[in-house]
Protein backbone atom coordinates (compact mmCIF):
# COMPACT_ATOMS: atom_id res chain seq x y z
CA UNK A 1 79.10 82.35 96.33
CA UNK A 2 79.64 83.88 93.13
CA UNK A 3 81.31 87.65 92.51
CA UNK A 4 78.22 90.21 93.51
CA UNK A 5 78.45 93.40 91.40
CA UNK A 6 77.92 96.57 92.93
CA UNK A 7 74.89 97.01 90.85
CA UNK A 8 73.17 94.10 91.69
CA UNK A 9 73.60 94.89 95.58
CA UNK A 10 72.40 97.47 95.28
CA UNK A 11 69.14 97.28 93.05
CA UNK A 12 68.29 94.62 95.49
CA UNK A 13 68.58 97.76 97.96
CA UNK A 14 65.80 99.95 95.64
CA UNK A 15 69.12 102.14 94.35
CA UNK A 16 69.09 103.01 90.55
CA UNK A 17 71.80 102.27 88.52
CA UNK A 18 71.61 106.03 86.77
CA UNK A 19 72.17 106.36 90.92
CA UNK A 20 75.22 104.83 91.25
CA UNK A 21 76.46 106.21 88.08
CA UNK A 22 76.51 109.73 89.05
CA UNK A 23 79.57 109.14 91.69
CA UNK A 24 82.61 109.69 90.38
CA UNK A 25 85.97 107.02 90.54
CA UNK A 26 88.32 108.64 92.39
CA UNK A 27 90.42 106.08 94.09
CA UNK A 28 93.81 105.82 92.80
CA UNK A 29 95.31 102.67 94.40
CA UNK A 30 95.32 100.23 96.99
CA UNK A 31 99.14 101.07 97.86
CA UNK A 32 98.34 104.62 98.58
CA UNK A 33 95.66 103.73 101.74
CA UNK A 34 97.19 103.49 104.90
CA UNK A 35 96.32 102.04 108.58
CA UNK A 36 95.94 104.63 110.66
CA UNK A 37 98.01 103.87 114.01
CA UNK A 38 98.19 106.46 117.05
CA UNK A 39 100.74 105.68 119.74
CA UNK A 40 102.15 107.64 122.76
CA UNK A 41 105.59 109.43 121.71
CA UNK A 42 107.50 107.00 123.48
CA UNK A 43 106.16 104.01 121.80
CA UNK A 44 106.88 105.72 118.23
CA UNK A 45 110.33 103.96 117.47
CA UNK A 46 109.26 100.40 119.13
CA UNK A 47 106.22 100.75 116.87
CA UNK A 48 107.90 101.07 114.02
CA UNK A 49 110.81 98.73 114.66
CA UNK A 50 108.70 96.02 115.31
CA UNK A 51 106.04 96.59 112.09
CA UNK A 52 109.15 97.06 109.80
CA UNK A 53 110.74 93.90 111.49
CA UNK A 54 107.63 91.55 110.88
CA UNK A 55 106.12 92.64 107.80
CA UNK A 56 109.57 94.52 105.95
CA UNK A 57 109.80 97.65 104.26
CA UNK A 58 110.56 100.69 105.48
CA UNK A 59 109.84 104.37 107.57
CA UNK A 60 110.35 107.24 106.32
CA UNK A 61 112.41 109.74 108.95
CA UNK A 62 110.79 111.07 112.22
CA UNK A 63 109.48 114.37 111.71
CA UNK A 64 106.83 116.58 114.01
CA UNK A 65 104.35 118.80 112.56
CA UNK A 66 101.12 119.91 112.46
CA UNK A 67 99.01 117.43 110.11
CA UNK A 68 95.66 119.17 111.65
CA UNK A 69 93.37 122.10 110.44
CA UNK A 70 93.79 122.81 114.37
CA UNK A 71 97.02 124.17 116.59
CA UNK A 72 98.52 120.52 117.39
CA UNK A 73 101.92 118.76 117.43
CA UNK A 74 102.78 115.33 116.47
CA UNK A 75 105.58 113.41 115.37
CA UNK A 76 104.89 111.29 112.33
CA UNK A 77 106.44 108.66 110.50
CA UNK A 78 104.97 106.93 107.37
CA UNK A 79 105.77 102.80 107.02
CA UNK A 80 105.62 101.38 103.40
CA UNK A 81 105.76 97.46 104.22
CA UNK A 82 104.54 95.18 101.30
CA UNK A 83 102.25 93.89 103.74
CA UNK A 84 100.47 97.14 103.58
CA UNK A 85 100.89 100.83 104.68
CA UNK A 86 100.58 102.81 107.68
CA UNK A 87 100.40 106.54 108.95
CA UNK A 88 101.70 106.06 112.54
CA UNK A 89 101.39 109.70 114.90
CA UNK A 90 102.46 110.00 118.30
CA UNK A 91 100.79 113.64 119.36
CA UNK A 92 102.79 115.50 121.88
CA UNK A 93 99.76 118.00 122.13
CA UNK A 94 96.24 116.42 123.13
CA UNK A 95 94.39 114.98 119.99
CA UNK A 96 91.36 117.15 118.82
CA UNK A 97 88.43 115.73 118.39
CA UNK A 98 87.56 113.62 116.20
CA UNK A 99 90.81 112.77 115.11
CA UNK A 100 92.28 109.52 116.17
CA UNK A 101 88.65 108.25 115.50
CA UNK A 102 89.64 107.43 111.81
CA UNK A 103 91.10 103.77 110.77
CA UNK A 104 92.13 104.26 107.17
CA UNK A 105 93.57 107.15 105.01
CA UNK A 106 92.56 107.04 101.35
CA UNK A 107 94.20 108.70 98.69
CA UNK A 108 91.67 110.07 96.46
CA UNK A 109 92.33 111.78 92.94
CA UNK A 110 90.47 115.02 93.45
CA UNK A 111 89.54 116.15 97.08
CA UNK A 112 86.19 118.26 95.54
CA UNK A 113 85.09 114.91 93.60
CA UNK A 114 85.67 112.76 96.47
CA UNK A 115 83.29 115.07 99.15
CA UNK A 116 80.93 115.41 96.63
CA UNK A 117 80.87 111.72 96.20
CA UNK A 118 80.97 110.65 100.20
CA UNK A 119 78.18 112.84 100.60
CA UNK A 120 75.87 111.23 97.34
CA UNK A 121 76.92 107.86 98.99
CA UNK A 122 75.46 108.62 102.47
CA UNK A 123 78.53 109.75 104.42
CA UNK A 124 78.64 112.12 106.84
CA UNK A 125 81.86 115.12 106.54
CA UNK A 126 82.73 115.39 109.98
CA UNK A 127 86.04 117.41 108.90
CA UNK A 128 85.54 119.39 105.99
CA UNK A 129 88.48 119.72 103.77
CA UNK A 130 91.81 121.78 104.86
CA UNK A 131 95.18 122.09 103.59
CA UNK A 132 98.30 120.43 105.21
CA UNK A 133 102.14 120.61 103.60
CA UNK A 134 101.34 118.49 101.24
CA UNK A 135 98.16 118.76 100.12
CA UNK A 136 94.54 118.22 101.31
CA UNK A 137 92.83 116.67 104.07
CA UNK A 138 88.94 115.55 105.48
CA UNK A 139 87.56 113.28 107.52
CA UNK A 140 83.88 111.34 106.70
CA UNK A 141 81.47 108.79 108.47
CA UNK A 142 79.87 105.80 106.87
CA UNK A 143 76.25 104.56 107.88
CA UNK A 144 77.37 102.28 111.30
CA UNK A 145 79.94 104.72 112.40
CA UNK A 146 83.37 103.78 110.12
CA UNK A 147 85.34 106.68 109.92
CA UNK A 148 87.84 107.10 106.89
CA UNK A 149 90.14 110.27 105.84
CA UNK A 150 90.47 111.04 102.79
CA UNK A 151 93.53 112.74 101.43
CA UNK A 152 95.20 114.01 98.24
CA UNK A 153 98.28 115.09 97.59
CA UNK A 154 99.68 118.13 95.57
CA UNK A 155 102.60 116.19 94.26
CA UNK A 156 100.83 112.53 93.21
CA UNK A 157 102.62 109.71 95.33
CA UNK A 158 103.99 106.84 93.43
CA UNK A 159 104.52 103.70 95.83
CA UNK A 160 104.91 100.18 94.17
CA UNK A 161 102.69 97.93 94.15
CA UNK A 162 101.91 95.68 97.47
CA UNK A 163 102.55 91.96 97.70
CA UNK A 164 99.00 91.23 99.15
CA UNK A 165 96.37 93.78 99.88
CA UNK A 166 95.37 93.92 103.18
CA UNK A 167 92.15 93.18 104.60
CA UNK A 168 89.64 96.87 106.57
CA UNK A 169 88.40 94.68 108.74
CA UNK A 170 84.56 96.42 109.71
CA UNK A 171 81.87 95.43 112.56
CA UNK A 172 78.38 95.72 111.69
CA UNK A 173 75.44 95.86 113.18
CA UNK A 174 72.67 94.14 111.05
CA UNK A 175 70.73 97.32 111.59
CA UNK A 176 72.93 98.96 109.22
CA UNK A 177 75.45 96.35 107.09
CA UNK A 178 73.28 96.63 103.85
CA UNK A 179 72.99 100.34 104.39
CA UNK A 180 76.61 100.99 104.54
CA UNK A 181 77.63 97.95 102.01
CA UNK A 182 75.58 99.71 99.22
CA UNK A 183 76.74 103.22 100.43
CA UNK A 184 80.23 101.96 100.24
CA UNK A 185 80.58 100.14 96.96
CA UNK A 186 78.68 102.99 95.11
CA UNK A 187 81.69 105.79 96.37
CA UNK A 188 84.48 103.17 95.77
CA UNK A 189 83.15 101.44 92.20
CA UNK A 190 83.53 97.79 93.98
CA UNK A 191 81.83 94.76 93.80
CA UNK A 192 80.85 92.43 97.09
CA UNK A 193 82.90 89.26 96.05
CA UNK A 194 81.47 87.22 98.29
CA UNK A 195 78.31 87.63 101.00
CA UNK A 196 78.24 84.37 103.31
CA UNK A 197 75.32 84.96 105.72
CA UNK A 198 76.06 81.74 107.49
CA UNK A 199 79.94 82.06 108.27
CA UNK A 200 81.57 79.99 110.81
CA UNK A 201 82.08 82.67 113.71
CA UNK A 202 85.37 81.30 114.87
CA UNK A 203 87.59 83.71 112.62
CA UNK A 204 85.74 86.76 115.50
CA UNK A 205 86.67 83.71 118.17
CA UNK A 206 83.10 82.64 117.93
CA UNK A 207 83.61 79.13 116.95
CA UNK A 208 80.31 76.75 115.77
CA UNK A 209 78.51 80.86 116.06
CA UNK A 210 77.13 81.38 112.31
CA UNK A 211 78.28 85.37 111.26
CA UNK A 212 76.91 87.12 108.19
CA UNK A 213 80.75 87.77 106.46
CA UNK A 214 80.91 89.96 103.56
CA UNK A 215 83.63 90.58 101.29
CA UNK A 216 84.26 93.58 99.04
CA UNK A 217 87.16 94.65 96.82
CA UNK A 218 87.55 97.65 94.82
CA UNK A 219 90.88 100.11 94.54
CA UNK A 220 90.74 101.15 97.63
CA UNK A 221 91.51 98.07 98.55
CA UNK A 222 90.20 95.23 100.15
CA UNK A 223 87.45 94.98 103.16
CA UNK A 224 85.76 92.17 105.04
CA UNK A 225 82.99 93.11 107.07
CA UNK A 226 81.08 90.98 109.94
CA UNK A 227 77.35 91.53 110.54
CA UNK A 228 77.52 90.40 114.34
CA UNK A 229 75.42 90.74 117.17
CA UNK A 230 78.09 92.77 119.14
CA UNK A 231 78.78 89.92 121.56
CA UNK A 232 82.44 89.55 121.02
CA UNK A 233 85.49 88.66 122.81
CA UNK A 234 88.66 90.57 122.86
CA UNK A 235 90.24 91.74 121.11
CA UNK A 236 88.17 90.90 117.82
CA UNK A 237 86.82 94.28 117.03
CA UNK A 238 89.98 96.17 117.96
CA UNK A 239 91.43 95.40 115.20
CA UNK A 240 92.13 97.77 112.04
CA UNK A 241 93.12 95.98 109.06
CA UNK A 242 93.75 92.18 108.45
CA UNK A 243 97.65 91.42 106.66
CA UNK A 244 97.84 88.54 104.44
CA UNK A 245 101.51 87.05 104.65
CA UNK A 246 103.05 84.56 102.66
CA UNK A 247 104.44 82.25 106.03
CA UNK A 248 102.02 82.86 108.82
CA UNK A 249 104.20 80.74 111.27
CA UNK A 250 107.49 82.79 110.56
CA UNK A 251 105.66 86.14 111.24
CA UNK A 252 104.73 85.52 114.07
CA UNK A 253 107.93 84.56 114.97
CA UNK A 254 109.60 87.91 113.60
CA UNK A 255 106.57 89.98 115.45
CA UNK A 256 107.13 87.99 118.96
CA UNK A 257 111.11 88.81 118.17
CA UNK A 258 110.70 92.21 117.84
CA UNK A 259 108.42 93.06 121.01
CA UNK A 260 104.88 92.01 119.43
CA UNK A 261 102.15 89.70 121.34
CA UNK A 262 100.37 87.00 120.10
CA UNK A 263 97.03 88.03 121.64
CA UNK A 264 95.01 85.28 119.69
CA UNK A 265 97.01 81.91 118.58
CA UNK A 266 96.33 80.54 114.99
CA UNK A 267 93.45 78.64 114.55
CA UNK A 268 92.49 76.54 111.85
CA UNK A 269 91.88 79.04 109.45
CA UNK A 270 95.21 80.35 109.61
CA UNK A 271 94.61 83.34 111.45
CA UNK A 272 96.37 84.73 114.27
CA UNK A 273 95.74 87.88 116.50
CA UNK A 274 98.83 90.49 117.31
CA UNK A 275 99.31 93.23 119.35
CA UNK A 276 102.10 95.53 118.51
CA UNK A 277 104.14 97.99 120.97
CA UNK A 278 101.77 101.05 121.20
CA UNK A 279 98.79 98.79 121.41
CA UNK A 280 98.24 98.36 117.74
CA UNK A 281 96.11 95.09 117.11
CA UNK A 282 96.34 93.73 113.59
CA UNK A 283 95.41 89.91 112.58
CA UNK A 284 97.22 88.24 109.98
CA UNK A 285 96.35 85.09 108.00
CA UNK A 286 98.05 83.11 105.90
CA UNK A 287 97.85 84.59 102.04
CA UNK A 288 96.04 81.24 100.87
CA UNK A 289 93.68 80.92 103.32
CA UNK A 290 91.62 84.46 103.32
């Protein structure tokens, strides 16, 4: 199917384009949106080991802080791989609510401009902005329950570039995947690339089940959503993000070497199922198959 524009989903939705005009860009790169990975303190250097080990790249050092508007304590370590990013915390106070609840951090380019726009898209500010070290945090809710933060920094990061953009990998409900698609691409300035509403179902270990599969991309990065009925088996649904890689077979091999478990074998598509120490699940697919 051909490249959908963000306009065209969404006039087929009733939304105006003077509508989707009003929000404001304010994404600033893929590279700058990270997985968001809680683990129990004493999984923190396993975790990271064995992410760094499959996919590359580097931590930065352990530190502990308070990254909440709340009294909390967690150690934190940031992983740039150029598989994609992640913001790994291992709390050694309980986790306030709702935090931990969020999948994705994205690096906006002006905190104000980004509320404002979440809330003309149709998301829900469950934390309303604070401060933290480095700059500013919040916390909103997409139509169908995906929770994102959203961040910005005083001092604007500057990462490289990755070597494939990984994949937010959403569950839908058909009660509310248009709702949220044309909520979503009018905050971010995508474009659905692709909307297959008969998709083979064996890439959520459904095989011969048709799945509504919808691609977007925008720079924020990419996202694949499924429109499923819910009936799924684990751990499809568990997982965060999908990570394109450029030899499937040899990172599985580095992930099972360094204390990761292949909790779905690779099927014909290319795609495989992992489970890192800490209980992060992740799938990864071969970069020429997704």
């Amino acid at each position: 199917m051909r490249a959908i524009s963000r306009l065209v989903f969404a006039v087929a939705l009733g939304l105006s384009g003077a509508a989707l005009a009003q929000s404001p860009d304010v994404s600033v790169g893929a590279q700058y949106d990270s997985a968001h990975v809680y683990v129990a303190p004493g999984d923190m250097d396993a975790f990271v080991a064995s992410i760094t080990a499959t996919f590359g790249g580097q931590a930065s050092p352990p530190s502990v802080t308070n990254v909440l508007p709340v009294p909390s304590s967690t150690r934190f370590r940031y992983i740039w791989t150029p598989a994609g990013t992640f913001s790994t915390f291992a709390f050694l106070t309980p986790v306030p609510f709702p935090f931990g609840s969020e999948r994705t951090g994205y690096l906006v380019s002006d905190m104000d401009q980004a509320i404002a726009a979440a809330r003309a898209s149709g998301a829900e500010v469950l934390v309303a902005p604070f401060n933290d070290a480095i700059g500013r945090d919040a916390v909103v809710e997409w139509p169908g329950g995906l929770r994102t933060q959203l961040y910005w920094h005083t001092t604007p990061p500057a990462y490289p570039p990755l070597a494939a953009i990984p994949d937010n990998r959403v569950y839908l409900s058909p009660d509310r995947a248009d709702v949220f698609v044309a909520d979503f691409l009018r905050f971010s300035h995508g474009s659905v690339i692709k909307d297959q509403r008969q998709a083979d179902g064996g890439e959520i270990g459904r095989p011969g089940v048709p799945v509504r599969r919808i691609a977007i991309r925008s720079r924020f990065g990419n996202m694949v959503i499924f429109v499923t009925d819910g009936h799924l088996p684990y751990p499809f649904g568990r997982e965060v993000t999908g990570y394109a890689v450029a030899d499937l077979d040899q990172t599985l091999a580095r992930a099972q070497g360094a204390g990761a478990t292949v909790l779905v074998q690779p099927a014909s598509g290319r795609s495989a199922m992992l489970q890192f120490p800490g209980g992060y699940i992740a799938e990864v697919h071969a970069a020429a198959e997704q």
